[in-house]
Every structure is written in structure tokens, then in C-alpha cells.
C-alpha atoms as a PDB file:
ATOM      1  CA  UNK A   1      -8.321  -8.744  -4.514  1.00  0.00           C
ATOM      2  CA  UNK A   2      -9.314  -5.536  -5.089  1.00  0.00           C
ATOM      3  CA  UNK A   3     -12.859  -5.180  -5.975  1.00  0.00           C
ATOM      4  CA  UNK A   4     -13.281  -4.798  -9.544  1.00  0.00           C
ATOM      5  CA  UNK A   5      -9.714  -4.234 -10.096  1.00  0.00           C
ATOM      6  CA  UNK A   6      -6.626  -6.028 -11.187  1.00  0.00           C
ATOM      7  CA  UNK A   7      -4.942  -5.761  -8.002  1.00  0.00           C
ATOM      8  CA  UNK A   8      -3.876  -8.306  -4.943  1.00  0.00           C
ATOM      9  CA  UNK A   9      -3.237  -7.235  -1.649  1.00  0.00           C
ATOM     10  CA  UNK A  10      -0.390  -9.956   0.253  1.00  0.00           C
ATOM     11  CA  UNK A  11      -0.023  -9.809   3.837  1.00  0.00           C
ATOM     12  CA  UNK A  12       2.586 -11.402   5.248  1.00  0.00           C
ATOM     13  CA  UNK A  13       4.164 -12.862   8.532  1.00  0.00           C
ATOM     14  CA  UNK A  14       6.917 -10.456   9.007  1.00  0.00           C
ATOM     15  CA  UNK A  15       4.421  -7.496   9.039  1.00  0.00           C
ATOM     16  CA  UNK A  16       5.016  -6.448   5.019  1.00  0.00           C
ATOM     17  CA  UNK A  17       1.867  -5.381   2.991  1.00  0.00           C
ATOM     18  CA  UNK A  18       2.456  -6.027  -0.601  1.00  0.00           C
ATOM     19  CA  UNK A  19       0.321  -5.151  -3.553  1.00  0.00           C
ATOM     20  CA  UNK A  20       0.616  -7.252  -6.692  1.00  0.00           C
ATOM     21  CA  UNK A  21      -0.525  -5.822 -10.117  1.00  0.00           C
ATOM     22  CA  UNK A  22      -1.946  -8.845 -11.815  1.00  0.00           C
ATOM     23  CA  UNK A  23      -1.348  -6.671 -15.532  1.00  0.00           C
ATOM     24  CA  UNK A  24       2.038  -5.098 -15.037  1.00  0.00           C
ATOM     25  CA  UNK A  25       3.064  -8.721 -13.542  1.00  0.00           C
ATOM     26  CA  UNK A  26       5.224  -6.791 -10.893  1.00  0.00           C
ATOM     27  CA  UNK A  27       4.714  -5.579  -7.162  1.00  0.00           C
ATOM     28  CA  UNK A  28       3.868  -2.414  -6.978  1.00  0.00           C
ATOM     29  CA  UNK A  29       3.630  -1.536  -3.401  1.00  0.00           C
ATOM     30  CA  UNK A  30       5.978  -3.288  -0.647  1.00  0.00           C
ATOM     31  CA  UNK A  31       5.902  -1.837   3.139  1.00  0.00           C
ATOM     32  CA  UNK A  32       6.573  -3.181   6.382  1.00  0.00           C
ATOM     33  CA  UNK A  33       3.197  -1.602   8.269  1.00  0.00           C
ATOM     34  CA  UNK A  34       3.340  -4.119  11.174  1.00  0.00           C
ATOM     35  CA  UNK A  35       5.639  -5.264  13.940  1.00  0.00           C
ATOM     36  CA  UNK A  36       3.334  -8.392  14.048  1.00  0.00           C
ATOM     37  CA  UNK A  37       2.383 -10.591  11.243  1.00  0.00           C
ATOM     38  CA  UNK A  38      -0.575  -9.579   9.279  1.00  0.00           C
ATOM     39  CA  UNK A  39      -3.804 -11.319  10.360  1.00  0.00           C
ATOM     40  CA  UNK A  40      -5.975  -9.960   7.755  1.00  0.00           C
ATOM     41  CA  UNK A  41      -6.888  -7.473   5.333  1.00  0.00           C
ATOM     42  CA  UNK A  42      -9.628  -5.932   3.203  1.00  0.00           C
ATOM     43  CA  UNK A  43      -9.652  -3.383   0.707  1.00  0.00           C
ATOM     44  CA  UNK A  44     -11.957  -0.533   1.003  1.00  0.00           C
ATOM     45  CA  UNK A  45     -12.131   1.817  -1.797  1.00  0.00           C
ATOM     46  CA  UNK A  46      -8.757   2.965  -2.417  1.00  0.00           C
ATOM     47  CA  UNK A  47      -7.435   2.029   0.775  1.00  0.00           C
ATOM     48  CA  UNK A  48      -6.666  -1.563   2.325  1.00  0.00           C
ATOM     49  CA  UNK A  49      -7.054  -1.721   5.676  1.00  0.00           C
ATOM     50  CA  UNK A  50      -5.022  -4.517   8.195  1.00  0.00           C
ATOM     51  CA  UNK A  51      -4.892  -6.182  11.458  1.00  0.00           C
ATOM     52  CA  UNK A  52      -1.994  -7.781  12.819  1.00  0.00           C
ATOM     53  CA  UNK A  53      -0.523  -9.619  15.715  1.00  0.00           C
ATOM     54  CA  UNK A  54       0.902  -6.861  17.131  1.00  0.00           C
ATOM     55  CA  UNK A  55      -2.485  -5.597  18.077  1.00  0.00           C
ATOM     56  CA  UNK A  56      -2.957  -2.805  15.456  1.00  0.00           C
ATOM     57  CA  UNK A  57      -4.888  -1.656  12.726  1.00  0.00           C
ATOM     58  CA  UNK A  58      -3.595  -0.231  10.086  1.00  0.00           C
ATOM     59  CA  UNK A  59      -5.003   1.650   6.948  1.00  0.00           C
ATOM     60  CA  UNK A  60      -3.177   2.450   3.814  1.00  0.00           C
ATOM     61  CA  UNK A  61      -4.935   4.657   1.212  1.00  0.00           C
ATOM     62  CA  UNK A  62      -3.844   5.081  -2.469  1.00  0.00           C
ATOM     63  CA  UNK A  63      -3.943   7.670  -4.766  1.00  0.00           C
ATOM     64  CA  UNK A  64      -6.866   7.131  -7.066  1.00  0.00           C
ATOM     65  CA  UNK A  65      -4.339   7.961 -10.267  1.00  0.00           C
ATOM     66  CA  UNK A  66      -1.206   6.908  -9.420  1.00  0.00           C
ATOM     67  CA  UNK A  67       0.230   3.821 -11.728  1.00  0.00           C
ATOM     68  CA  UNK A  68       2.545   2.584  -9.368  1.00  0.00           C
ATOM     69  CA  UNK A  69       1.847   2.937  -5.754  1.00  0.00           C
ATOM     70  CA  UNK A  70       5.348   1.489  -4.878  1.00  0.00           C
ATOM     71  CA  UNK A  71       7.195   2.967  -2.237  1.00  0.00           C
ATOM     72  CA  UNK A  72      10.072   5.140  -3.194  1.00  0.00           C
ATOM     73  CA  UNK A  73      12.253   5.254   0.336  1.00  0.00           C
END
């Protein structure tokens, strides 16, 4: 959980990082950042950083003001 905040970070085993808004009651950030499934995570100011099977590492930063950080692709 985000320190502080109202927001959960998911990892999951088909390499997807979501973020959950507990608030807006919606995900607000869904990526596939890994090839491997996610081992771990941690957030670390505004970014959340991974590790995975796949041997990686992985950080993700956020924009500080943004409302929705879900990927528009």
C-alpha cells in the first residue's frame, strides 16, 4: 500500500502491475512490466519499484498530480 496514501499496488503472475485506488473503487493503472511473474514490490515515493522471475527490476514512477495513472494504449 502506498505509504500514507489510498493506493494498492497488485503484482501478479503473468507479469501485470496493477494499481488499485481504494476511493475511486476502480484500477487505475494496469501494465504488463514483466515477462516473469512479479516476485515483489515496494513503493518508493511516487514510484513502485518490482522484481520478477524473469530476472529484472523494474521501476514505474507516477506523476505526482495525475488522478488516474491508468494507461491509455
Amino acid at each position: 500500500m502506498q505509504k500514507g496514501g489510498t493506493r494498492v499496488a497488485i503484482g501478479a503472475q503473468n507479469g501485470f502491475l496493477f494499481i488499485y485506488d481504494l476511493l475511486q473503487k476502480e484500477f487505475i493503472f494496469s501494465e504488463r512490466i514483466h515477462n516473469g511473474s512479479v516476485e515483489g514490490l515496494d513503493w518508493k515515493g511516487n514510484s513502485v519499484v518490482t522484481c520478477s522471475a524473469d530476472n529484472c527490476i523494474s521501476i514505474i514512477r507516477f506523476p505526482k498530480s495525475s488522478p488516474s495513472m491508468l494507461s491509455e494504449k
